[in-house]
Protein backbone atom coordinates (compact mmCIF):
# COMPACT_ATOMS: atom_id res chain seq x y z
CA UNK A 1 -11.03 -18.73 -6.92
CA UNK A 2 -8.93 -17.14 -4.59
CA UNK A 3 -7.09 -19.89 -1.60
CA UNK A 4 -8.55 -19.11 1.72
CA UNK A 5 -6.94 -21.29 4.01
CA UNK A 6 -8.92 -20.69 6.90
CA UNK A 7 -11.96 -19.56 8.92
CA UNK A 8 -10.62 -16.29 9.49
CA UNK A 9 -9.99 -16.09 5.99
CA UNK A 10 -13.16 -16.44 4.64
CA UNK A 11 -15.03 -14.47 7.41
CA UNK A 12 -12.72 -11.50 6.50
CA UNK A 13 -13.70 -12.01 2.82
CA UNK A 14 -17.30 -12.02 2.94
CA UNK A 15 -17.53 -9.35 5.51
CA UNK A 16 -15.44 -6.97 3.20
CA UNK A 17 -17.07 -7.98 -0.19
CA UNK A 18 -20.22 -6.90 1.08
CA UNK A 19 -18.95 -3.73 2.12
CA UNK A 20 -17.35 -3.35 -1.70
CA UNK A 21 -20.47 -4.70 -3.07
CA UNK A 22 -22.03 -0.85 -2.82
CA UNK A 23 -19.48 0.10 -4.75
CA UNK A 24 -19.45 -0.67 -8.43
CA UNK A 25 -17.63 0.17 -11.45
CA UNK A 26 -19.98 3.01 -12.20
CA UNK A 27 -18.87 4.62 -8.63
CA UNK A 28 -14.67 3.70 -9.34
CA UNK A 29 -14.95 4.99 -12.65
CA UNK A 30 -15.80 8.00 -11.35
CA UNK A 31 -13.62 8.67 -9.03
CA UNK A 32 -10.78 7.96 -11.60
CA UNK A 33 -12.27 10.52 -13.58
CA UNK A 34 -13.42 13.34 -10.93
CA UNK A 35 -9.83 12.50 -8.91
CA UNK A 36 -12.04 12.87 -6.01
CA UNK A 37 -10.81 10.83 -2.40
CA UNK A 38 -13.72 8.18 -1.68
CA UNK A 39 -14.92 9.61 0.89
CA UNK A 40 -17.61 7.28 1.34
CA UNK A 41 -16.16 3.77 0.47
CA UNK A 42 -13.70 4.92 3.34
CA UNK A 43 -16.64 6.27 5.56
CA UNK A 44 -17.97 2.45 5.09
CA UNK A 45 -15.07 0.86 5.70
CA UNK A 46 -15.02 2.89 8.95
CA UNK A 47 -18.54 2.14 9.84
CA UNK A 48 -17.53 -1.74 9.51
CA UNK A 49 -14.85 -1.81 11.49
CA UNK A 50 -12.67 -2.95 8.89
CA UNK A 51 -10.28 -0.24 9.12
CA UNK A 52 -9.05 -1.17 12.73
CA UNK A 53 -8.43 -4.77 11.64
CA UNK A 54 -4.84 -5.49 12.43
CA UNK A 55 -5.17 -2.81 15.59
CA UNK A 56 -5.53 -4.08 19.19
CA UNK A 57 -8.99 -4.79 20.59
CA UNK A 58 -8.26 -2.61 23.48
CA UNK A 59 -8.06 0.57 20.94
CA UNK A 60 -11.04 -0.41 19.03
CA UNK A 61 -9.82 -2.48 16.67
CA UNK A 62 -9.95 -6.39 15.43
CA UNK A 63 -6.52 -7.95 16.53
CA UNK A 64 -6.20 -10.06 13.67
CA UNK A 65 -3.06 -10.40 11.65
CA UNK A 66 -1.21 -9.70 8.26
CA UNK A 67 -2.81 -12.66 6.81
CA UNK A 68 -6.27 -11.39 7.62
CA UNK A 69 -5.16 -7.60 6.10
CA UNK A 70 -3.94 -9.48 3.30
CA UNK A 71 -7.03 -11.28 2.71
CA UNK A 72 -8.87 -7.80 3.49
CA UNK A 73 -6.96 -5.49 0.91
CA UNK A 74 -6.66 -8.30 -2.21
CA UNK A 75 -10.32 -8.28 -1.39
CA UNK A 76 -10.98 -4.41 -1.63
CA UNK A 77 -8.44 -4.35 -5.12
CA UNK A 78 -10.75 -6.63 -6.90
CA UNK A 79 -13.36 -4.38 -6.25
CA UNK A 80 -12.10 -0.93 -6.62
CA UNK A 81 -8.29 -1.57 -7.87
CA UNK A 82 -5.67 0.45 -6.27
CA UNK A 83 -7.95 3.71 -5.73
CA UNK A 84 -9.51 1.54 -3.29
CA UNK A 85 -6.97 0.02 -1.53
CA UNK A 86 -4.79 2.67 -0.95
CA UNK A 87 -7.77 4.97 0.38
CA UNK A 88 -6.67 2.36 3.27
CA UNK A 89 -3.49 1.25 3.03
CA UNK A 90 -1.82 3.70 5.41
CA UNK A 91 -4.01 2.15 8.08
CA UNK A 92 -2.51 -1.22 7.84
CA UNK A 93 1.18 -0.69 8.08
CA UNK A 94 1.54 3.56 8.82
CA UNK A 95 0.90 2.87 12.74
CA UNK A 96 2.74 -0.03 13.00
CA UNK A 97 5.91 2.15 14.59
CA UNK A 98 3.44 3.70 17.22
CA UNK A 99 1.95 0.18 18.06
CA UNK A 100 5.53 -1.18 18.55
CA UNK A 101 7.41 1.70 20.09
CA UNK A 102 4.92 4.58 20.93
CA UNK A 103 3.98 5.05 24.96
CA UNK A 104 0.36 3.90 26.01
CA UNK A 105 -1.03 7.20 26.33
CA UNK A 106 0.06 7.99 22.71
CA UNK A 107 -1.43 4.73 21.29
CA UNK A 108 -4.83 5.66 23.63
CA UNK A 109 -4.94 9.26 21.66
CA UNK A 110 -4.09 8.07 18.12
CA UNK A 111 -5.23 4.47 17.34
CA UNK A 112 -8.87 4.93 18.41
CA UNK A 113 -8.91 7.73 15.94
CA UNK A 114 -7.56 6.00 12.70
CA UNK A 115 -9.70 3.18 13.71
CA UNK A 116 -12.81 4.93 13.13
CA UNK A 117 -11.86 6.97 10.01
CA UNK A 118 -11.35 10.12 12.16
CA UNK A 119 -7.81 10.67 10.98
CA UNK A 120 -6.22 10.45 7.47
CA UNK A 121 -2.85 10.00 7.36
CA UNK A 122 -0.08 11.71 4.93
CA UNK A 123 3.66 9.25 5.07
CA UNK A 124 6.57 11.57 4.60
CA UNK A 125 9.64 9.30 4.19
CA UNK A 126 10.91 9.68 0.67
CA UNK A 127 12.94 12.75 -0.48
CA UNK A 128 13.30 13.83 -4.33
CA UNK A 129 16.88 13.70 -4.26
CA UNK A 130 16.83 10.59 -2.13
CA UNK A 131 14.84 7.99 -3.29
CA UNK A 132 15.14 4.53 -1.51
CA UNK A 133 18.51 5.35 -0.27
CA UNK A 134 16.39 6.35 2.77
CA UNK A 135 19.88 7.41 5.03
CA UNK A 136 20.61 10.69 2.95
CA UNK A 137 17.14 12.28 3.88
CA UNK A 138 18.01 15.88 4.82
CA UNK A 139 14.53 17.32 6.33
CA UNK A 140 16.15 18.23 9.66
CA UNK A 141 14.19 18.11 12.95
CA UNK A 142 16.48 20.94 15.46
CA UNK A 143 15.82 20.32 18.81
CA UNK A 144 13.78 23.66 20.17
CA UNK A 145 12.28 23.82 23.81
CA UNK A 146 9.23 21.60 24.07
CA UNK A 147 10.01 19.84 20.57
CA UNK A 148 11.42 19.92 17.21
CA UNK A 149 11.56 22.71 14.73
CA UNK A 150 11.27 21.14 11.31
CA UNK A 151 12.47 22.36 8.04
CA UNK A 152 12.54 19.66 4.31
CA UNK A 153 10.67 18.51 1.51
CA UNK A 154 8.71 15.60 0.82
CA UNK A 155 7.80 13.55 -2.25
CA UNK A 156 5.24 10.57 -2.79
CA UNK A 157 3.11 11.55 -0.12
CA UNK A 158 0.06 9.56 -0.10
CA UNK A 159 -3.28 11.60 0.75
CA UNK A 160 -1.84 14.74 1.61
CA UNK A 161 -4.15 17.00 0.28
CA UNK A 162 -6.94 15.10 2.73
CA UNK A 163 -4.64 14.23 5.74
CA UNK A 164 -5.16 15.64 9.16
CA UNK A 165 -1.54 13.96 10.68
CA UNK A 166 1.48 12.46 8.85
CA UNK A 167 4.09 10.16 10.10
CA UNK A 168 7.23 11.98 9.30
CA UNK A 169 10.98 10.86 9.24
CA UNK A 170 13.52 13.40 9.94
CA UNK A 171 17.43 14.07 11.04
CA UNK A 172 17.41 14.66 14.28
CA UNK A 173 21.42 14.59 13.85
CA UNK A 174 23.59 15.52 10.59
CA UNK A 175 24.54 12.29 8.86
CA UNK A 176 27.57 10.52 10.11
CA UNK A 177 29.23 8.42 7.41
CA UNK A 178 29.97 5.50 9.87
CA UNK A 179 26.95 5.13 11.39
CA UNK A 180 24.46 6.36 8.42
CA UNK A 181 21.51 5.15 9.88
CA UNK A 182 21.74 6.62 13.54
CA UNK A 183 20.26 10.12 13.81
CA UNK A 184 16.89 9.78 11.97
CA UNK A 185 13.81 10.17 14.22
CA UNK A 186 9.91 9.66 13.12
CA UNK A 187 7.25 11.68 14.49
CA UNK A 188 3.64 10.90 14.10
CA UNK A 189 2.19 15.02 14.56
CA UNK A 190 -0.51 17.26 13.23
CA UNK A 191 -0.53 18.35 9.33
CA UNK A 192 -0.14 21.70 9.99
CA UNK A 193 -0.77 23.13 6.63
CA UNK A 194 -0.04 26.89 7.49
CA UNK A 195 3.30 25.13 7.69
CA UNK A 196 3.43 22.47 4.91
CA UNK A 197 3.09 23.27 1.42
CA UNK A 198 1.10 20.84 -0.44
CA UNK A 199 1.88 20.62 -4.62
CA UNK A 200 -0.43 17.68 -6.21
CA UNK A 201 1.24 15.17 -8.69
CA UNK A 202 -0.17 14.34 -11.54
CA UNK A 203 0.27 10.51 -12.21
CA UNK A 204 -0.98 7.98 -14.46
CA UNK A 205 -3.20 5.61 -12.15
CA UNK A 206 -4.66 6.04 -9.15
CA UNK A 207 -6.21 9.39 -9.22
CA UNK A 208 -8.80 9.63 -6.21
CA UNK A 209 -6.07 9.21 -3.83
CA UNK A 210 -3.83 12.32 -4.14
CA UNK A 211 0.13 11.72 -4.19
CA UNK A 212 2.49 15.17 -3.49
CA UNK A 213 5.29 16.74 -2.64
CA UNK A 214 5.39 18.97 0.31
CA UNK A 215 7.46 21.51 1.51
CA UNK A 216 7.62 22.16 5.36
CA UNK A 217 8.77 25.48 6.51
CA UNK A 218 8.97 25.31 10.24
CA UNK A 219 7.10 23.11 11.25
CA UNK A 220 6.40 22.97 15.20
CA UNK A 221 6.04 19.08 16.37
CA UNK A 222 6.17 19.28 20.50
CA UNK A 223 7.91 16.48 22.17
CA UNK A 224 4.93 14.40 22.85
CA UNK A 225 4.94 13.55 19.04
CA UNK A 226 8.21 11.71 18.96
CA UNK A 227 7.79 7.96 18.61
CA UNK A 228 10.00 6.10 21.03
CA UNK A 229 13.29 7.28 20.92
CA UNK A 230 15.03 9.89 19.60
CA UNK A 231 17.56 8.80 16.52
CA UNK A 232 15.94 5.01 16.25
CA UNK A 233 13.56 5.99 13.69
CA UNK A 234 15.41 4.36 10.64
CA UNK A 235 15.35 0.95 12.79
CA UNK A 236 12.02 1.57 13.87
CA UNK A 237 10.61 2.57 10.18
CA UNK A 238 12.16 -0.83 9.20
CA UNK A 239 8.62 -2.79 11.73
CA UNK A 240 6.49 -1.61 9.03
CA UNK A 241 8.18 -2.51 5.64
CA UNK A 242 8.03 -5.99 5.41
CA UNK A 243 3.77 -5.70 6.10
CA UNK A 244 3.47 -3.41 3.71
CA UNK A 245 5.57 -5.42 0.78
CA UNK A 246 2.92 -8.52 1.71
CA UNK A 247 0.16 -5.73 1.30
CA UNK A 248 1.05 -4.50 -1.99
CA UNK A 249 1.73 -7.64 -3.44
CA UNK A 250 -2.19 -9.22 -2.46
CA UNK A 251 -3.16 -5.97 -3.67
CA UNK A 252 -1.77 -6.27 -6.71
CA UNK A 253 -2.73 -9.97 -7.09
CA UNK A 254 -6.21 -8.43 -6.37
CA UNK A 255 -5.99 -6.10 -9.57
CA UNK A 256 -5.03 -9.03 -11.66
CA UNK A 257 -7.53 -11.43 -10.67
CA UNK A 258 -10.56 -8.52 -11.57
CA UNK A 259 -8.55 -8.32 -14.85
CA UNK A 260 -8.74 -12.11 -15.23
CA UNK A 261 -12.65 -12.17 -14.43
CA UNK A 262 -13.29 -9.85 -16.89
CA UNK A 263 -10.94 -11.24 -19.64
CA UNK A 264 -12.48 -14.74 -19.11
CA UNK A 265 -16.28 -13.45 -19.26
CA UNK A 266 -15.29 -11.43 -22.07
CA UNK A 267 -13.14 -14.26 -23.81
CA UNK A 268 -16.75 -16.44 -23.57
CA UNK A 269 -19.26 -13.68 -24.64
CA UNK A 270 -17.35 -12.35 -27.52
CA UNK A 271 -17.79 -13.98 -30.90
CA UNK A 272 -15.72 -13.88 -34.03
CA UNK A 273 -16.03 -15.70 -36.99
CA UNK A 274 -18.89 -17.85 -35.50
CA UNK A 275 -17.04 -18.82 -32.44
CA UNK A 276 -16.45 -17.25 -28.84
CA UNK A 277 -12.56 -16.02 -28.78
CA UNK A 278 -12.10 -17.84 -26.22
CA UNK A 279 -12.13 -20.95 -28.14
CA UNK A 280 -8.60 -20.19 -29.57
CA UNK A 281 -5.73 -21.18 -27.92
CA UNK A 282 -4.31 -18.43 -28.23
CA UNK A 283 -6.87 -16.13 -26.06
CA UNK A 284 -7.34 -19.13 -23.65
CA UNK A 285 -3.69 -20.47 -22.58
CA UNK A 286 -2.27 -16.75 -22.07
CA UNK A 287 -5.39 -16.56 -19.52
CA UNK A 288 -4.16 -19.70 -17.89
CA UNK A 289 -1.03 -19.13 -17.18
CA UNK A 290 -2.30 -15.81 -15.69
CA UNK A 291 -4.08 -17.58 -13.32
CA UNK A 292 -1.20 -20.01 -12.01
CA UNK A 293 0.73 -17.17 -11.92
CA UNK A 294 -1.83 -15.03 -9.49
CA UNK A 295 -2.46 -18.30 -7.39
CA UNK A 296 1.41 -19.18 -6.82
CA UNK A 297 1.46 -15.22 -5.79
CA UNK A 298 -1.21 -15.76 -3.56
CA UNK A 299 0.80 -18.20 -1.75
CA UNK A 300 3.29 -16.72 -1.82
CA UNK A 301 1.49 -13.64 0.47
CA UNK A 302 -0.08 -15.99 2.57
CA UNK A 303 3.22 -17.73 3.74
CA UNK A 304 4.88 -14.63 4.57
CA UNK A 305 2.06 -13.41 6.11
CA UNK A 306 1.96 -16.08 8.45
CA UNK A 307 5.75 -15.89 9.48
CA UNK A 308 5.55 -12.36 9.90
CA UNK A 309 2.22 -12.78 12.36
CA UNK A 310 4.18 -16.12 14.25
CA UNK A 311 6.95 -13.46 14.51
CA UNK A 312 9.43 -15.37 12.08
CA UNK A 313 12.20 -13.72 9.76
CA UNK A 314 10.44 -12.68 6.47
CA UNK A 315 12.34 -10.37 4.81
CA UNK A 316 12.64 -12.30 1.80
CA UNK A 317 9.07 -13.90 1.86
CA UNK A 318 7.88 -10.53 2.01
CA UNK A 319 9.74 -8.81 -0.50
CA UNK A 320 9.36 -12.14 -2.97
CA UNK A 321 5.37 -11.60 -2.20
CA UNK A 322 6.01 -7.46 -3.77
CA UNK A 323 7.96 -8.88 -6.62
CA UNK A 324 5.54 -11.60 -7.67
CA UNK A 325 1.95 -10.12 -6.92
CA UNK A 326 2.96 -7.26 -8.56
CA UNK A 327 4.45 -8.90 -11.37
CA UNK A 328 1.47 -11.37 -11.76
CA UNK A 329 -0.98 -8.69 -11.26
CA UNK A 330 0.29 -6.58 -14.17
CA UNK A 331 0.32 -10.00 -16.17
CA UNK A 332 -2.88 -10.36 -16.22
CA UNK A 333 -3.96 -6.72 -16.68
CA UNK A 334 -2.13 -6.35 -19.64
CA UNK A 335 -3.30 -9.55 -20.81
CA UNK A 336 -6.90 -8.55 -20.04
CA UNK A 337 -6.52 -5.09 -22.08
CA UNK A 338 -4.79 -7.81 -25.20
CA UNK A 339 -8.18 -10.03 -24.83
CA UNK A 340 -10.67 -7.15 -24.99
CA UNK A 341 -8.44 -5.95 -28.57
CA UNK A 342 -9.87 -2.83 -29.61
CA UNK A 343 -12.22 -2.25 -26.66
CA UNK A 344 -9.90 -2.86 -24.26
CA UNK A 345 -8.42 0.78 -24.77
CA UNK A 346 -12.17 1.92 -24.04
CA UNK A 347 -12.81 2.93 -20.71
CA UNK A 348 -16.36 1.40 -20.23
CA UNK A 349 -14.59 -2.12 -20.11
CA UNK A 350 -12.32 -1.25 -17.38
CA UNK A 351 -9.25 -3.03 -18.38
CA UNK A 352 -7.20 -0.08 -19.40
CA UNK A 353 -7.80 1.43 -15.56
CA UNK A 354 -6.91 -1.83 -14.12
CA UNK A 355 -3.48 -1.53 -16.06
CA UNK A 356 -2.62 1.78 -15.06
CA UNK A 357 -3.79 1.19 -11.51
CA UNK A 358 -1.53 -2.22 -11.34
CA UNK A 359 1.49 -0.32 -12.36
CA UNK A 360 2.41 0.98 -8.92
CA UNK A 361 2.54 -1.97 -7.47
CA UNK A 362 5.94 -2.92 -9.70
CA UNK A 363 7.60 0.77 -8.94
CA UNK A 364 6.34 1.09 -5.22
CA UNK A 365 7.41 0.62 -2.22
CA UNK A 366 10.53 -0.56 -3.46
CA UNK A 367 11.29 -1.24 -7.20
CA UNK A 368 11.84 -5.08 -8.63
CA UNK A 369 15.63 -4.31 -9.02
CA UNK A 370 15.86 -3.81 -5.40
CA UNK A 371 14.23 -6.58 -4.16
CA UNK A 372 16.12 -9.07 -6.91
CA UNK A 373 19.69 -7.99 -5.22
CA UNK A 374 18.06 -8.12 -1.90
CA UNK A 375 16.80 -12.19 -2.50
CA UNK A 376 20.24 -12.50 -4.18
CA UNK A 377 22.62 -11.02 -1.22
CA UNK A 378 20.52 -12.69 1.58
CA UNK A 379 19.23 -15.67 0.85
CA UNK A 380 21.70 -16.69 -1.88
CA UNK A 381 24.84 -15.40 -0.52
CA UNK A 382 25.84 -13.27 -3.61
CA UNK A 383 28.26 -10.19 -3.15
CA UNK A 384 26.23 -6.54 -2.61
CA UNK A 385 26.06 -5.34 -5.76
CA UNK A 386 25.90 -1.54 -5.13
């Protein structure tokens, strides 16, 4: 029941859902289990050319928008939750730095290649020590003839233990306290694993695609691997959050509207006391008001989708998108689990690994708390609060 509110839209929607249609619950479930990247959900995402979708036509890709992504990934969570969508989520905002800043010969060598599934793609950004205050990283690129020498740790890497290249924030300067952000530089390079040292975290959700820390220990990256210029990568880092806020939050709308479906069939089907449950108020209006609250999400994505792709401000659309998808997403996941009562804890009804999956999309990129003084400071004028 999803608002598509155009051509593009609902071309984008079919074509994926018929790519997701080969793979069912039977093949997700799995995966969850076995922890086991989906290889061939991402192999047939390839072969469709969705993968390439917001990339340039000249580099084998679509050319369409963040709107059409966002139609494209809420589509792909319905199906497979976030297992699914985050076996391609790098694509969609990861490369945005190299498609705004990189030279033509490195967009030529490294966009064809994620297009067509050749490359996997590991983001190192956030340190343990660190978190989102993104300034005090302290991996440390030196400056050696014909590159960088690299030396830090990691955390929250995405698909690590399957990438072949990872877009990698570094100093490139020590910190100075009046400029904080100046001396950080992103590289886009090989994932030299006789140089990076991979440990797997265990997590709650999400288990086919891997999440780590990594150690590097010397790392070699040769000059050709530096995106634009040296000490711009905070600014340039900056291109690809407000994408990947709209992102998460359709993908976690995505999550919540499978959780609906399945609550409402199972609200209908299941009888009690001579009467489907979903006869009661008290099963029905809860699933409601999970719906209003998934649709005005929806929205929500699709209007700062558009200003980002008509190259309006959107901070705030964007990170309002994160805060409510996710929010309404976990709404109705939880609710879903609630309507299912006792065999909503059972796997074989999905529910509970729609509620775990959801959860990331509240903690991740950036946590609700964040985003609240962000909406506060900017749009409402309030004092910074930290």
């Amino acid at each position: 029941m999803t608002t598509d509110l155009n051509e593009n839209h609902r071309v984008v929607r079919e074509g994926v859902q018929a790519v997701c249609n080969n793979f069912g619950d039977d093949y997700w479930l799995a995966r969850d289990t076995d922890g086991v990247f989906p290889h061939e959900f991402h192999g047939a995402m390839a072969d469709a050319g969705w993968l390439g979708i917001t990339m340039p036509e000249e580099f084998g890709g679509a050319g369409l928008g963040v709107g059409e992504a966002s139609v494209m990934m809420n589509t792909v969570a319905r199906c497979g939750a976030m297992s699914a969508s985050s076996a391609l989520h790098i694509n969609m905002f990861g490369p945005h730095p190299i498609l705004v800043f990189g030279t033509e010969a490195q967009k030529k060598k490294w966009i064809p290649r994620l297009v067509k599934g050749e490359d996997k793609v590991a983001f190192g950004v956030t340190e343990p020590n660190v978190g989102l205050d993104t300034t005090n990283i302290t991996t440390f690129a030196e400056k050696v003839d014909g590159g960088y020498l690299v030396n830090g740790r990691k955390i929250w890497n995405s698909t690590a233990q399957e990438a072949s290249r990872i877009m990698l924030l570094a100093r490139t300067e020590k910190r100075d306290d009046a400029k904080p952000t100046g001396g950080i530089s992103i590289f886009y390079t090989e994932f030299d694993r006789s140089k990076i040292d991979v440990n797997v975290i265990e997590k709650m959700g999400r288990k086919a695609v891997d999440s780590n820390m990594i150690f590097i220990d010397n790392l070699f990256i040769p000059d050709e691997d530096l995106i634009g210029e040296e000490g711009m990568g905070f600014r340039y880092i900056l291109h690809s959050m407000n994408p990947e806020r709209i992102l998460v939050g359709a993908e976690g709308i995505g999550i919540g509207q499978d959780a609906l479906r399945r609550a409402s069939n199972y609200a209908i089907e299941r009888e009690v006391f001579g009467r489907p449950i979903g006869q009661n108020q008290a099963i029905q209006h809860p699933l409601a008001e999970n719906w209003m609250e998934l649709e005005a999400a929806w929205l929500m994505v699709l209007r700062a989708a558009e200003l980002f792709d008509t190259e309006q401000s959107c901070g705030a659309e964007a990170n309002a998108s994160k805060f409510l998808g996710a929010k309404a997403g976990y709404n109705a996941a939880l609710q879903a689990v609630m309507t299912h009562g006792g065999m909503g804890y059972a796997k074989e009804y999905h529910v509970e690994r729609l509620l775990r999956e959801v959860m990331i999309t509240r903690i991740a990129p950036v946590s609700e708390q964040l985003i609240a003084s962000f909406i506060a400071e900017r749009v409402l004028g309030q004092p910074k609060s930290y």
